[in-house]
Protein backbone atom coordinates (compact mmCIF):
# COMPACT_ATOMS: atom_id res chain seq x y z
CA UNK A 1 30.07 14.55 1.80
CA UNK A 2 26.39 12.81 1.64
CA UNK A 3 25.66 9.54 1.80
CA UNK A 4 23.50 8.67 -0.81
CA UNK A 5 20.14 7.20 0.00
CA UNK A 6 18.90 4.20 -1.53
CA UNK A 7 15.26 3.20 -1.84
CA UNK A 8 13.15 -0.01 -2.34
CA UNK A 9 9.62 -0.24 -1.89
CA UNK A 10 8.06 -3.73 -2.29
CA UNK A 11 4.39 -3.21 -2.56
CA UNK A 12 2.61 -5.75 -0.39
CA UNK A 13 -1.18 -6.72 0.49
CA UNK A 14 0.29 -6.15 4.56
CA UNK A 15 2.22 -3.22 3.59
CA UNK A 16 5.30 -1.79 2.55
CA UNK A 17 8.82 -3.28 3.13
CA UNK A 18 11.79 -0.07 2.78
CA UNK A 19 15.37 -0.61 3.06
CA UNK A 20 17.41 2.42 3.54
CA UNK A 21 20.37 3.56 5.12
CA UNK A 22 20.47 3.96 9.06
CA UNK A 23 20.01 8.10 9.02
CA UNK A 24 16.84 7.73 6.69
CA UNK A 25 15.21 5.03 9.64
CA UNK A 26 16.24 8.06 12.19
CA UNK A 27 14.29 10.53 10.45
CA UNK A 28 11.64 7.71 9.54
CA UNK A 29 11.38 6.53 13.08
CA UNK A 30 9.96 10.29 13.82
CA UNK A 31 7.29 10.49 11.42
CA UNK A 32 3.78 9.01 12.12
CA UNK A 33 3.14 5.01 11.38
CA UNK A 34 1.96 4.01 8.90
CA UNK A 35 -2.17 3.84 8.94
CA UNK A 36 -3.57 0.53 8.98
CA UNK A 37 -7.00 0.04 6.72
CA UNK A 38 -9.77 -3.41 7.13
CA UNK A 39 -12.17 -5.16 4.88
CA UNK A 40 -14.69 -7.58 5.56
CA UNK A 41 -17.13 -9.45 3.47
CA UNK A 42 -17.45 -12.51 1.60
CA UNK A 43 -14.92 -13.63 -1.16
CA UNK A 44 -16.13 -13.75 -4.21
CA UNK A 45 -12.12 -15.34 -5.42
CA UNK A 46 -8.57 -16.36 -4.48
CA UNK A 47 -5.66 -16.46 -6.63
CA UNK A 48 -1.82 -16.72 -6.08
CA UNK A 49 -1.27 -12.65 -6.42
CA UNK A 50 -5.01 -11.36 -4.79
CA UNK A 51 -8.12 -12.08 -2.80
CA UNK A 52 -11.30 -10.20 -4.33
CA UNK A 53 -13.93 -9.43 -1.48
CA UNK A 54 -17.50 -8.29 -1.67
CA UNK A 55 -17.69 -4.45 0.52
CA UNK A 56 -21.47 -3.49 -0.23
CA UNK A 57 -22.19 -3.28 -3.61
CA UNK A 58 -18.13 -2.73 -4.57
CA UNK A 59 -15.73 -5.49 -5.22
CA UNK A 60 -12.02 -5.18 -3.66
CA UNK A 61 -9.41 -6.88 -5.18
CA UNK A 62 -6.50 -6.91 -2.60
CA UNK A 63 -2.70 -7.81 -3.86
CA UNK A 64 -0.86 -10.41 -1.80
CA UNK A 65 2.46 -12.50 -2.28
CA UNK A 66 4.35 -14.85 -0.30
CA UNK A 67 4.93 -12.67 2.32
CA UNK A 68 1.39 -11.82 3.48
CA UNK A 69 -0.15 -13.78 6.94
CA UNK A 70 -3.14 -15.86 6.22
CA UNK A 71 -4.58 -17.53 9.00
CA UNK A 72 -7.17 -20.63 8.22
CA UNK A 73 -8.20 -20.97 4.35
CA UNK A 74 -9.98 -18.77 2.73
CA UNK A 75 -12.47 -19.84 -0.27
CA UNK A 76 -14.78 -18.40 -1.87
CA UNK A 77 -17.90 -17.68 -0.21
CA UNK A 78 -16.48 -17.52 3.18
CA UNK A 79 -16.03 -14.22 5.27
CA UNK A 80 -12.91 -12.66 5.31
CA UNK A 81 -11.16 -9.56 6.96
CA UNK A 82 -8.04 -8.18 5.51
CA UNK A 83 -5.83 -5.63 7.39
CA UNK A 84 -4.10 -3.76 4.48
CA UNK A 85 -2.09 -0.16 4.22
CA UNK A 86 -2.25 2.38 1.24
CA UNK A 87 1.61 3.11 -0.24
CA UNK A 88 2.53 4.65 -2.85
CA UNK A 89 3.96 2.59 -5.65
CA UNK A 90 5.11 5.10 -7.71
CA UNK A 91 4.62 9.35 -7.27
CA UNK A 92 5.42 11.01 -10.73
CA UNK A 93 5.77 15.36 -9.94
CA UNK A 94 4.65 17.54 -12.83
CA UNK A 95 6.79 21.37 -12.71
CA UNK A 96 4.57 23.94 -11.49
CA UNK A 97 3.05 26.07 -14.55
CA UNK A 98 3.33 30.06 -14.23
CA UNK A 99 -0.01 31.72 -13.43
CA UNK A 100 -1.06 33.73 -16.65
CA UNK A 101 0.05 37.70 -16.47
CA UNK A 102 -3.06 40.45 -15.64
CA UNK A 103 -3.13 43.27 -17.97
CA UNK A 104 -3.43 46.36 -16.91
């Protein structure tokens, strides 16, 4: 019989948070870490949920919650650098579609 596995992402400016059953963290413990990813620049603003910095000529907007280290205080205009990861929040699969028949 299988156990089932259950799931839970929590999508967070530092990351992801998973809790899943203890052979799911074997297998997981095998697989590469997780990449780490950095911005710097000036913010431009700071709200409960996000912290939009300047990159260049593009604007990031960066999710955070209660959960996510800040050291000193950011404000606007001051230089920041935030150390974020890329996970997937949701991955929807589409069926494969049949190539279309040659004729002959």
């Amino acid at each position: 019989m299988k156990r089932p596995l259950a799931l839970a992402l929590l999508l967070t400016a530092g990351g992801a948070l998973a809790a899943y059953s203890a052979p799911a963290r074997a297998a997981h413990a095998a697989a590469a870490p997780v990449r780490t990813y950095q911005v710097t620049g000036p913010v431009l603003e700071v709200r409960s949920d996000a912290i939009v910095v300047q990159k260049g000529s593009d604007k990031w907007e960066i999710a955070k919650d209660a959960s996510t280290k800040v050291t000193g205080d950011p404000k606007v205009g001051s230089k920041v650098t935030i150390m974020y990861r890329m996970t997937a929040a949701t991955i929807d699969a589409k069926p494969e579609t049949a190539a279309p028949k040659k004729k002959k």
